[in-house]
C-alpha atoms as a PDB file:
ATOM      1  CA  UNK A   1     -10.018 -36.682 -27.540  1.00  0.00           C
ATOM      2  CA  UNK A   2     -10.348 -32.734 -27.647  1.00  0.00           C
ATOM      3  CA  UNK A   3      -9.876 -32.749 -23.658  1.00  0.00           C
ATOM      4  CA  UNK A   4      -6.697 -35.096 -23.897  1.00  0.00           C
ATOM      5  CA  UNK A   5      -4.995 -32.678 -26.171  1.00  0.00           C
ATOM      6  CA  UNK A   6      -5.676 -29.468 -24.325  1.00  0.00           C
ATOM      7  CA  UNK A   7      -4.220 -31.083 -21.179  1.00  0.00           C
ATOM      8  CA  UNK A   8      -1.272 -32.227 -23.010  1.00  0.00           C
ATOM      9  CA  UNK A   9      -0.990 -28.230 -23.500  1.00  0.00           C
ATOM     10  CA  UNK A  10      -1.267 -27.416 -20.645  1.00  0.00           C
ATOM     11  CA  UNK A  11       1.147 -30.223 -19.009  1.00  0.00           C
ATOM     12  CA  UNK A  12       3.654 -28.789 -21.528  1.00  0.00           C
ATOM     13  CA  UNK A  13       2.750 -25.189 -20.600  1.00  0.00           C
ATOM     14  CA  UNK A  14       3.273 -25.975 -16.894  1.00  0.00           C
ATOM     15  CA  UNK A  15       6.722 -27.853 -17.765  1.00  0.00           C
ATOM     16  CA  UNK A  16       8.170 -25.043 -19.772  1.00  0.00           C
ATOM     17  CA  UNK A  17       7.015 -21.885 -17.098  1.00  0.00           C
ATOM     18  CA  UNK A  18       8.914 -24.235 -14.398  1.00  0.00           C
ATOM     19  CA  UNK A  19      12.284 -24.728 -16.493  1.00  0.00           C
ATOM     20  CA  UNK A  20      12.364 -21.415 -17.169  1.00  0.00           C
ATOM     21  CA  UNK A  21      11.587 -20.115 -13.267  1.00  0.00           C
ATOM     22  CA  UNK A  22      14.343 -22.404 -12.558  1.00  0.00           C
ATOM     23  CA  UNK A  23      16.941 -20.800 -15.005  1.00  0.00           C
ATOM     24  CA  UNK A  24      16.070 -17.649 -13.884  1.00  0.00           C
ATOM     25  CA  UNK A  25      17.152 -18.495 -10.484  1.00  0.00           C
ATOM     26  CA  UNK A  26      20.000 -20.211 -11.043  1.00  0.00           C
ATOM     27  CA  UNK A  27      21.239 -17.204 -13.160  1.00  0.00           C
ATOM     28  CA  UNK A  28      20.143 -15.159 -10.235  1.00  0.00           C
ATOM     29  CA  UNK A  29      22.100 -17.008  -7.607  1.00  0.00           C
ATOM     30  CA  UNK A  30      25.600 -17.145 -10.185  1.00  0.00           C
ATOM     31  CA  UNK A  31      25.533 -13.883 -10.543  1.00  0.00           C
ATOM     32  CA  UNK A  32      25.102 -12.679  -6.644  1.00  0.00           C
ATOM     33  CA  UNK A  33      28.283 -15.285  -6.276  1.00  0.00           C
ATOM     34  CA  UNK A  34      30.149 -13.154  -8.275  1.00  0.00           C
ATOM     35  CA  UNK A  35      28.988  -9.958  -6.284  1.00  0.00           C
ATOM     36  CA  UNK A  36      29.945 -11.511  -2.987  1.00  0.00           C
ATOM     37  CA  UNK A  37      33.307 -12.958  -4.297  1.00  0.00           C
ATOM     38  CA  UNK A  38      34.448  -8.974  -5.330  1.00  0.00           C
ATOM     39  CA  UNK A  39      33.492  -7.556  -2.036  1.00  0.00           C
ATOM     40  CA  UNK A  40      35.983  -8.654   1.500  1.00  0.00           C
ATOM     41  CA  UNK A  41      34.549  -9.771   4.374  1.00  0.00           C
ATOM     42  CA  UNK A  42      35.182  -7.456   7.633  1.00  0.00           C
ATOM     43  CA  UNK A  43      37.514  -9.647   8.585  1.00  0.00           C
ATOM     44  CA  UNK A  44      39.470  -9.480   6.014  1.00  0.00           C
ATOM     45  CA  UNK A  45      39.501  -5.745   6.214  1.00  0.00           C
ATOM     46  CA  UNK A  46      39.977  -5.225   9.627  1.00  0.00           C
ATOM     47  CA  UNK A  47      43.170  -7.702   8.837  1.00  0.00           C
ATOM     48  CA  UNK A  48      43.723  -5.793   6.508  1.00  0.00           C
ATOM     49  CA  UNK A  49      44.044  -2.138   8.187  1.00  0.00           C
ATOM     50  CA  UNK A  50      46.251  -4.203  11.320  1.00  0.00           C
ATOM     51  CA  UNK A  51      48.775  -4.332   9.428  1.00  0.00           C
ATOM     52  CA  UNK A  52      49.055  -0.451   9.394  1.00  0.00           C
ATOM     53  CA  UNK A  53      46.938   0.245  12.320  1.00  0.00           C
ATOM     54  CA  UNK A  54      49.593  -1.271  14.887  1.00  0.00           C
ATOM     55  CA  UNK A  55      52.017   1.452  13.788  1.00  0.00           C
ATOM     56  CA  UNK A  56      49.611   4.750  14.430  1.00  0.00           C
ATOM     57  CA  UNK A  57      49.003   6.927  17.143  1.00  0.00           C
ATOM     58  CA  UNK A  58      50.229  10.836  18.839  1.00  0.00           C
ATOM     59  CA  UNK A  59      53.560   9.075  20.402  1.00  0.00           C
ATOM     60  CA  UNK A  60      54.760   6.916  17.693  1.00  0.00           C
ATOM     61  CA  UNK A  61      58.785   6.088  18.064  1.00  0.00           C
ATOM     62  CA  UNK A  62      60.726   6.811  14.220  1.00  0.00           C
ATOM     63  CA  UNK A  63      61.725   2.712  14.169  1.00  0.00           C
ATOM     64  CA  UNK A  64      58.032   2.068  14.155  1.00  0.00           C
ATOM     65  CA  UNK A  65      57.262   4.775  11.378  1.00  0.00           C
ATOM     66  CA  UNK A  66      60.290   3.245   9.517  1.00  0.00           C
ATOM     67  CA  UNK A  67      58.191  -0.150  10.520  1.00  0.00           C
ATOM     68  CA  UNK A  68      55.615   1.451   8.890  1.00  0.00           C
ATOM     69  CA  UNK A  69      57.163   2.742   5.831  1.00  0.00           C
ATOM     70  CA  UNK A  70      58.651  -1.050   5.661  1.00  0.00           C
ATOM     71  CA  UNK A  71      54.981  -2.577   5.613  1.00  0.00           C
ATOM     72  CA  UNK A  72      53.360  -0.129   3.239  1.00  0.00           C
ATOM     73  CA  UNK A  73      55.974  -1.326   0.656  1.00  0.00           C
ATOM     74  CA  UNK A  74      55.614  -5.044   1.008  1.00  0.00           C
ATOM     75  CA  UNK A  75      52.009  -4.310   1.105  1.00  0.00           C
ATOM     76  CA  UNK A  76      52.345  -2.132  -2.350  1.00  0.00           C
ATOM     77  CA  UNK A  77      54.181  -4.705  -3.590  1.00  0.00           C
ATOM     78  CA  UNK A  78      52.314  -7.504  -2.654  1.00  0.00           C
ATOM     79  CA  UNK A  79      48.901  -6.043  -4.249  1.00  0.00           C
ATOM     80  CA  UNK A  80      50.786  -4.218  -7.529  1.00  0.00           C
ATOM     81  CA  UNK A  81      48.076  -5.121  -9.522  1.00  0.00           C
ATOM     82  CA  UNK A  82      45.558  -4.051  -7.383  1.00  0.00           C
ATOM     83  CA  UNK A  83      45.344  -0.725  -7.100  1.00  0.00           C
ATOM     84  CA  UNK A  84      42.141  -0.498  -4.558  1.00  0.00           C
ATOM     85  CA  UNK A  85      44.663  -2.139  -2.000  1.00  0.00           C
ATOM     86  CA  UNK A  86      47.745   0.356  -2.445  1.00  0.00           C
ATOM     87  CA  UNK A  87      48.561   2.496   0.085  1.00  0.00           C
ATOM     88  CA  UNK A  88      50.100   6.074   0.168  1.00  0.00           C
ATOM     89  CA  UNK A  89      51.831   7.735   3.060  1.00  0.00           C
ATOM     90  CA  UNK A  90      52.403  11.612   3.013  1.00  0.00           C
ATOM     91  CA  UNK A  91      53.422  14.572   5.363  1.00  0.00           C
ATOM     92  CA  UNK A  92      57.349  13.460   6.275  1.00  0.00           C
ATOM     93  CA  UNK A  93      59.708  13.826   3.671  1.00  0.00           C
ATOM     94  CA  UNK A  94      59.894  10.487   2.199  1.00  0.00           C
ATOM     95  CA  UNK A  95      61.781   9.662  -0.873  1.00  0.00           C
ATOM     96  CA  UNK A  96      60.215   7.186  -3.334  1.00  0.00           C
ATOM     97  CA  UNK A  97      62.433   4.553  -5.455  1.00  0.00           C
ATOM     98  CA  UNK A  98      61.856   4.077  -9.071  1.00  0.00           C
ATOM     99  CA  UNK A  99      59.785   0.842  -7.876  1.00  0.00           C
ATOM    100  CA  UNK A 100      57.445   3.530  -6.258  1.00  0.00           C
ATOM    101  CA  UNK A 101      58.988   2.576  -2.314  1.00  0.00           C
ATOM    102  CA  UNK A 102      59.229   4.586  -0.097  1.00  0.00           C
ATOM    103  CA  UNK A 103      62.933   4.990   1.661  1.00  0.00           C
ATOM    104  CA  UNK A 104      62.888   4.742   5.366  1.00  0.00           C
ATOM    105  CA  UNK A 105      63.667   8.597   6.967  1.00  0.00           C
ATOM    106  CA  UNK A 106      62.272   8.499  10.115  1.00  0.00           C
ATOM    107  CA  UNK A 107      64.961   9.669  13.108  1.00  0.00           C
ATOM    108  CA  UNK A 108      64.627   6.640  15.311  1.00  0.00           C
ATOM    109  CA  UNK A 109      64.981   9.335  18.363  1.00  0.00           C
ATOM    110  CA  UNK A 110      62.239  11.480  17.703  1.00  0.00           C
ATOM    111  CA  UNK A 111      58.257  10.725  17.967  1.00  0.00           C
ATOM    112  CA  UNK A 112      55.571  10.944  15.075  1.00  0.00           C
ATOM    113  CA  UNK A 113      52.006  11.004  14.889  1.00  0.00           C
ATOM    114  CA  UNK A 114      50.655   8.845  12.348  1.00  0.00           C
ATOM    115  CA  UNK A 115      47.086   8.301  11.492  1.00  0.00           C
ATOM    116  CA  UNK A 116      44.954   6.762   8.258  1.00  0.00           C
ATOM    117  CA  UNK A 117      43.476   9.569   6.794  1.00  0.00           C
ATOM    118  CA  UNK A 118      41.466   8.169   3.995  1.00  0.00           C
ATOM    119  CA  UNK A 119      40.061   4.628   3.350  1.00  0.00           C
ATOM    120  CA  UNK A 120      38.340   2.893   0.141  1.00  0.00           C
ATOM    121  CA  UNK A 121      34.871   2.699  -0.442  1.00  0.00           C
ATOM    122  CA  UNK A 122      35.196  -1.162   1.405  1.00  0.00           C
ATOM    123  CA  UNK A 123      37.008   0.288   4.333  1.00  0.00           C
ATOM    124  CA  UNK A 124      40.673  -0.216   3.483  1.00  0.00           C
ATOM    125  CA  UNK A 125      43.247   2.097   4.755  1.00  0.00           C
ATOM    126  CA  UNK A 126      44.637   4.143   1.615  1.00  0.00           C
ATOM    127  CA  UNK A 127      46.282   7.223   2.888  1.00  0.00           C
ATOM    128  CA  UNK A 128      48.453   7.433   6.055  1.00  0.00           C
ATOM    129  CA  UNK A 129      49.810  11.038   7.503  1.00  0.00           C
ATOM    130  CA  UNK A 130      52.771  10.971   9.398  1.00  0.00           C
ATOM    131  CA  UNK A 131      53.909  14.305  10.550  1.00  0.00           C
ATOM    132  CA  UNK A 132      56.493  14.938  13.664  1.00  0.00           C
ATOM    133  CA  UNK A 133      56.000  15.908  16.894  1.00  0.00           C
ATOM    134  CA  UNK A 134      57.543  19.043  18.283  1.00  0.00           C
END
């Protein structure tokens, strides 16, 4: 009878070490769901950065900096409440509206250089430089 009980101890021992490897894991895997979920693929970056990308270069034409200046609103707009996807342009003199966009001011005869000059820690474009060519 003494053996009977100690295996029943054990049984239940056994039992109670599995259900709680098995929570352990499934904590494990909900929480590296969450992880993943907060980080964007590289595709969705590198869609991301096309957006602006397309517009950049030494040569750039003023309609496709004003281009430009039109996508980094709707993009600012678009992600107001998320300010790791906001993106600021400098080195022209651009106005900005009280909704923080930028007015268009680029001379549609005259040629700009525009390049990102800083990304996000998850590669996003964040700053671009526009400056004109002499």
């Amino acid at each position: 009878m003494e053996n009977a009980s100690k295996a029943l101890i054990i049984a239940g021992a056994i039992l109670l070490s599995i259900l709680i490897i098995s929570l352990g894991i499934a904590i494990f895997n909900q929480a590296s769901g969450v992880v993943n979920n907060n980080a964007m693929t590289e595709v969705e970056v590198n869609s991301f950065n096309q957006k602006f990308e397309q517009y950049t270069g030494d040569k750039v034409r003023g309609a496709n900096i004003n281009a430009l200046i039109q996508a980094v609103n709707t993009n600012n707009m678009a992600n107001n409440d998320d300010a790791s996807k906001q993106v600021t342009i400098e080195g022209i003199d651009l106005m900005q509206g009280s909704t923080n966009q930028y007015k268009k001011s680029a001379q549609t005869g005259k040629t700009y250089k525009a390049q990102p000059t800083e990304t996000t820690t998850g590669g996003l474009i964040s700053k671009i430089k526009i400056e004109e060519n002499h």
